[in-house]
Protein backbone atom coordinates (compact mmCIF):
# COMPACT_ATOMS: atom_id res chain seq x y z
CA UNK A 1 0.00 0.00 0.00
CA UNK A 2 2.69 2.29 0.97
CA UNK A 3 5.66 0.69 -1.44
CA UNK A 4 7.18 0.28 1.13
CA UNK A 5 7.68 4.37 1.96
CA UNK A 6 6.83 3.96 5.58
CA UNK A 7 8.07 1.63 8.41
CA UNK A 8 6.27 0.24 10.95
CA UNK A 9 8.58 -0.37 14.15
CA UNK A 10 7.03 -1.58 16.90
CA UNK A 11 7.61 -5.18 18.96
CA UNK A 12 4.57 -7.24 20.35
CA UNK A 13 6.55 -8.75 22.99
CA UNK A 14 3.86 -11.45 25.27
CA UNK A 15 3.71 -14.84 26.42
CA UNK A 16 3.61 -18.06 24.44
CA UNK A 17 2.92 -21.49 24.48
CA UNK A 18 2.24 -23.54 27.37
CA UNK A 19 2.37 -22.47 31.02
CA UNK A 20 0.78 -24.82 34.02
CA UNK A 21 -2.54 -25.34 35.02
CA UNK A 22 -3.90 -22.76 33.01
CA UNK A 23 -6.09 -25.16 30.41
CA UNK A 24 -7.24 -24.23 26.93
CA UNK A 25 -7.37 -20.44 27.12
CA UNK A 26 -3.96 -19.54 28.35
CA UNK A 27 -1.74 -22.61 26.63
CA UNK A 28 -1.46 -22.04 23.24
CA UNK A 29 1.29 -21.29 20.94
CA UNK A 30 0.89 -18.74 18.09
CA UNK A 31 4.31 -19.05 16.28
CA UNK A 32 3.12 -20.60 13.61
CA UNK A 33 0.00 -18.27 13.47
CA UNK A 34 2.26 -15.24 13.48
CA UNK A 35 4.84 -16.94 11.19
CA UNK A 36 2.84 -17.42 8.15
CA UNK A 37 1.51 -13.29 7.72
CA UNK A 38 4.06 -11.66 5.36
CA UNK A 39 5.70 -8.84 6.50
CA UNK A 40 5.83 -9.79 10.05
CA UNK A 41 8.84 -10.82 11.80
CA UNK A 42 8.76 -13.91 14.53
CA UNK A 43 10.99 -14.16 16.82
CA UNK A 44 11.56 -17.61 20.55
CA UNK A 45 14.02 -17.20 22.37
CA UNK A 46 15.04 -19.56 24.78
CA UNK A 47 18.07 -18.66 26.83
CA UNK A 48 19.20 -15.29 28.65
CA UNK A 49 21.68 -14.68 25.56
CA UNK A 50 18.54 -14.77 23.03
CA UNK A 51 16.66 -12.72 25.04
CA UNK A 52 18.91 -9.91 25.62
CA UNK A 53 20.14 -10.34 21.72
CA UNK A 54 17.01 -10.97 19.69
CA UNK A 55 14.97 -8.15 22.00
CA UNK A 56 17.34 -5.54 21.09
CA UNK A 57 17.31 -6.64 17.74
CA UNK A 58 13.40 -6.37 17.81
CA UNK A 59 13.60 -2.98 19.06
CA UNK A 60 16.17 -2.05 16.33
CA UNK A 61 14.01 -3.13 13.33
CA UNK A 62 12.54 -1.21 11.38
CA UNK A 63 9.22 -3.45 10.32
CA UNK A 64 6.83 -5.41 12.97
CA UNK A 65 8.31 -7.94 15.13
CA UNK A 66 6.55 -10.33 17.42
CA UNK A 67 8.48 -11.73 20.31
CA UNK A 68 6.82 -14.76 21.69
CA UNK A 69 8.53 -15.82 25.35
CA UNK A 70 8.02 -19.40 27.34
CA UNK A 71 6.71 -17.91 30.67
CA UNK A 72 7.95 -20.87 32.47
CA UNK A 73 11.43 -19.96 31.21
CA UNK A 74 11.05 -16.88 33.23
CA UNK A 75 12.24 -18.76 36.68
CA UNK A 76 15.13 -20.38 34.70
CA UNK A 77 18.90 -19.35 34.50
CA UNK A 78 21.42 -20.04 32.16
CA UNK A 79 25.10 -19.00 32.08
CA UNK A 80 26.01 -15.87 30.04
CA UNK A 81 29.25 -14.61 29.01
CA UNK A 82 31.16 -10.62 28.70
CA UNK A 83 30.34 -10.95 25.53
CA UNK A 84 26.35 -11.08 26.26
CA UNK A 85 26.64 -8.56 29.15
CA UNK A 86 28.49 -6.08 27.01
CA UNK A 87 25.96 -3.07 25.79
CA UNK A 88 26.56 -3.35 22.22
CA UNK A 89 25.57 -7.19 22.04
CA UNK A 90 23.02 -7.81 19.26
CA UNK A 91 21.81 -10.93 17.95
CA UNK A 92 21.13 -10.97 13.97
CA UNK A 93 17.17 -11.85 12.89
CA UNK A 94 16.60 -14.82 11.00
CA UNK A 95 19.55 -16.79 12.21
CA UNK A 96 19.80 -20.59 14.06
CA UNK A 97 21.84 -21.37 16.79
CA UNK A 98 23.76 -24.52 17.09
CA UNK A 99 23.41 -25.22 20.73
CA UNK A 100 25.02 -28.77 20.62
CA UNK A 101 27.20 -30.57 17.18
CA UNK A 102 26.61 -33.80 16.34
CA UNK A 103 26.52 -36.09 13.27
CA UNK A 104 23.56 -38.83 13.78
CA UNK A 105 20.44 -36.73 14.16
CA UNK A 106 19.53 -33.44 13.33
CA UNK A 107 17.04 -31.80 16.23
CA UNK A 108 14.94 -28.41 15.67
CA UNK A 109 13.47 -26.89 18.63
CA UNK A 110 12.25 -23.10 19.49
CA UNK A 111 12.12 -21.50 23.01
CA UNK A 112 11.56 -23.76 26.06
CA UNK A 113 11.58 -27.27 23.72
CA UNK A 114 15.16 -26.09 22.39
CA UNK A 115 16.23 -27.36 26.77
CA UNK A 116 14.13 -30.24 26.09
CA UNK A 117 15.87 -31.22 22.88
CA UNK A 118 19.09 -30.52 24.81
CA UNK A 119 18.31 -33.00 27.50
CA UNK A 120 17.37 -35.59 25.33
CA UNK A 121 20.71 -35.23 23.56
CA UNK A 122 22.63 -35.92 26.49
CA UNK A 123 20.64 -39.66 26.90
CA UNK A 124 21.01 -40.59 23.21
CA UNK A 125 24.48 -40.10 23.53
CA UNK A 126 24.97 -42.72 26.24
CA UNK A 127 23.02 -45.03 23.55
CA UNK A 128 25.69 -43.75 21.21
CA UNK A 129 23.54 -41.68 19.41
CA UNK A 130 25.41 -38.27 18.93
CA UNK A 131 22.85 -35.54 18.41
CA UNK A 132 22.88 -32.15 16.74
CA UNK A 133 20.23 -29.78 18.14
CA UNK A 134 19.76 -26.04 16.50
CA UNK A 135 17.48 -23.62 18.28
CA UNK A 136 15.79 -21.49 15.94
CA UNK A 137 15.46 -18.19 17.71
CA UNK A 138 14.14 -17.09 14.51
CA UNK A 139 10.49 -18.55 13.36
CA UNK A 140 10.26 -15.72 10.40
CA UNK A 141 12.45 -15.70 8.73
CA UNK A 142 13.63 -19.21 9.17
CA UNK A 143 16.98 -19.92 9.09
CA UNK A 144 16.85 -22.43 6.39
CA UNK A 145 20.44 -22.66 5.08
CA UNK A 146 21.55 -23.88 8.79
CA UNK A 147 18.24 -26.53 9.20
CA UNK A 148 19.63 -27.76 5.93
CA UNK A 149 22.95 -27.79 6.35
CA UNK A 150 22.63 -30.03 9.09
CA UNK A 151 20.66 -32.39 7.52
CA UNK A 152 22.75 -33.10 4.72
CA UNK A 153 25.37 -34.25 7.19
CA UNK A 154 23.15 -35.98 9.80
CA UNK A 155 21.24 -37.41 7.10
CA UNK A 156 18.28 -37.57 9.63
CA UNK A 157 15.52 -34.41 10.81
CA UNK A 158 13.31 -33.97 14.25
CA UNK A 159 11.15 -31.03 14.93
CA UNK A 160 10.16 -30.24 18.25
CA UNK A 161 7.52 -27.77 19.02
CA UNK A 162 4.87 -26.94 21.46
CA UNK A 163 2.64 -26.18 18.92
CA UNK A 164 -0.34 -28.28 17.18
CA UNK A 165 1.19 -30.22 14.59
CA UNK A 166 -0.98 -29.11 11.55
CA UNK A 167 0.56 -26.34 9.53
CA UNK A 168 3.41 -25.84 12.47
CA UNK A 169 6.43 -24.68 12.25
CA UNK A 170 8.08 -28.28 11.49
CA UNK A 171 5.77 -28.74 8.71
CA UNK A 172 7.22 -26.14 7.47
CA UNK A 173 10.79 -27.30 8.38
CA UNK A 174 9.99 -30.34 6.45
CA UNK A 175 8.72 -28.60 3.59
CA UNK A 176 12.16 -27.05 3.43
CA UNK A 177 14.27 -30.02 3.97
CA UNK A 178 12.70 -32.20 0.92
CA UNK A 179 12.14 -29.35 -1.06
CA UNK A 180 16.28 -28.27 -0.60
CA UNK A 181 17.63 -31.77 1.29
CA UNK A 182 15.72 -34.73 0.23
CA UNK A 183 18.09 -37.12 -1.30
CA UNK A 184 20.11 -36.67 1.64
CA UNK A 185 17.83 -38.10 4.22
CA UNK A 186 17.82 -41.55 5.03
CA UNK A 187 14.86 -41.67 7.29
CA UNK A 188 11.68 -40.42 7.30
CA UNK A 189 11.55 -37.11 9.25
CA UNK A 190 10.16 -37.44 12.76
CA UNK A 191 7.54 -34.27 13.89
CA UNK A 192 7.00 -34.20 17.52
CA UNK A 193 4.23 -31.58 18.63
CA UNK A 194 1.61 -30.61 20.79
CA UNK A 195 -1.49 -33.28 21.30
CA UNK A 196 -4.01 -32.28 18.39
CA UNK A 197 -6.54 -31.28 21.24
CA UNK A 198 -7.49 -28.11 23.40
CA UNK A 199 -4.94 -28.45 25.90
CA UNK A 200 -6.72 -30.27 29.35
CA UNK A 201 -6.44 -28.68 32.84
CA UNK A 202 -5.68 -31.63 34.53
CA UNK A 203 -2.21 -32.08 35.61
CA UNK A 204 -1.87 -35.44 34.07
CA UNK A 205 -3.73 -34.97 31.17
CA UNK A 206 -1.68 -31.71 30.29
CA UNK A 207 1.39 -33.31 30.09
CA UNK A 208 0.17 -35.78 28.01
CA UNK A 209 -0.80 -33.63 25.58
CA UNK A 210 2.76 -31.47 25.16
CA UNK A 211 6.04 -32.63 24.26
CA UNK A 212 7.90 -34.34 26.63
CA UNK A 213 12.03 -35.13 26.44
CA UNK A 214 11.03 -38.96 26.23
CA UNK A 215 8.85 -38.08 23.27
CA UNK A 216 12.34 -36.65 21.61
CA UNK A 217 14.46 -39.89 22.31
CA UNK A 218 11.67 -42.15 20.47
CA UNK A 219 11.64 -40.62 17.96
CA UNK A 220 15.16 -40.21 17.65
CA UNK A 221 15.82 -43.73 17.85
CA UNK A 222 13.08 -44.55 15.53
CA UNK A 223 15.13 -42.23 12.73
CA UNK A 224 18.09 -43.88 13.48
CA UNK A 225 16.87 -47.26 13.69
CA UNK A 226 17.11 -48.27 16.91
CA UNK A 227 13.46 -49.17 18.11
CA UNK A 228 10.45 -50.34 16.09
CA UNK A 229 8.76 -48.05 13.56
CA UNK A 230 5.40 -46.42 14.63
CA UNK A 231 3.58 -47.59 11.46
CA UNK A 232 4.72 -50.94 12.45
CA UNK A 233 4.09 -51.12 16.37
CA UNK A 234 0.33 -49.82 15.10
């Protein structure tokens, strides 16, 4: 409308995906919502570092950016270095972070899953399963040369997301990977999301119905062939 003439800077900065015990009105997560309106930028972050990065970054943009923050990550710490706590530390939009290397698996994960994805990491590897995971930070743009990158050496792709599974953001991923990476994969790719279902108030039932670290390990095993197939244990 305005060819592109005028800016629009401003940061919708709010809480996203699930919290605890706060059922179906208060547990949902709108990255994928966000991610798929042109023009608008979508930004998870999961550790102190991202925060203090990607939020100055937001603030520095000159076109709408959403920030969506885990409040449960809120009562978590993580380690930071000078180079965090120094003023002019900026994170760039629309690039992954390799958290942890590794040459079996590739694993995808956004804001509080990317800890999850890191956890599960640690107890594939003492089932000598050495896993890479890459927190996006960045839902729009996606940082599609690193998700792809990694697959072509791993050879093997999880998403992990809080979100409902259709048209999330590893849907998306995997449209990506075969699109740019498909003769490179030797497995099918493994989506692990939220439960299909408005999320339950019950304790139990809620954590049924998001993704838990156990959740990651199946189905990294399944892609690297170390338990049975789901289509065939059905």
């Amino acid at each position: 409308m305005s060819a592109g003439q005028m800016s629009v800077p401003i940061v919708f900065r709010g809480p996203n995906g699930a919290a605890a015990g706060v059922g179906a009105q208060h547990s949902q997560c709108y990255a994928s919502w966000y991610a798929s309106c042109p023009g608008l930028k979508v930004l998870s972050p999961y550790s102190s570092e991202d925060a203090r990065g990607l939020l100055k970054a937001a603030i520095r943009d000159p076109d709408p950016v959403v920030f969506l923050e885990n409040e449960l990550l809120y009562g978590e710490s993580f380690p930071v270095s000078d180079e965090v706590l120094d003023s002019s530390f900026c994170l760039p939009i629309g690039k992954a972070k390799i958290e942890r290397k590794g040459k079996d698996v590739t694993i995808t994960a956004f804001s509080k899953m990317v800890g999850y994805a890191l956890k599960a990491a640690e107890i594939l590897e003492k089932e000598g399963i050495d896993a890479e995971v890459i927190n996006l930070r960045s839902i729009r743009p996606l940082d599609r040369s690193t998700i792809n990158a990694s697959v072509r050496k791993t050879n093997r792709l999880i998403t992990v997301e809080e979100g409902f599974p259709q048209h999330g953001v590893g849907a998306e991923i995997c449209a990506s990977v075969v699109e740019e990476s498909f003769a490179y994969l030797d497995a099918p790719v493994e989506r692990i999301a939220g439960a299909d279902v408005p999320m339950p108030y019950a304790a139990n039932l809620e954590r049924m119905a998001v993704p838990q670290v156990e959740d990651i390990v199946r189905a990294a095993k399944r892609a690297c062939y170390r338990a049975v197939p789901l289509a065939a244990a059905a």
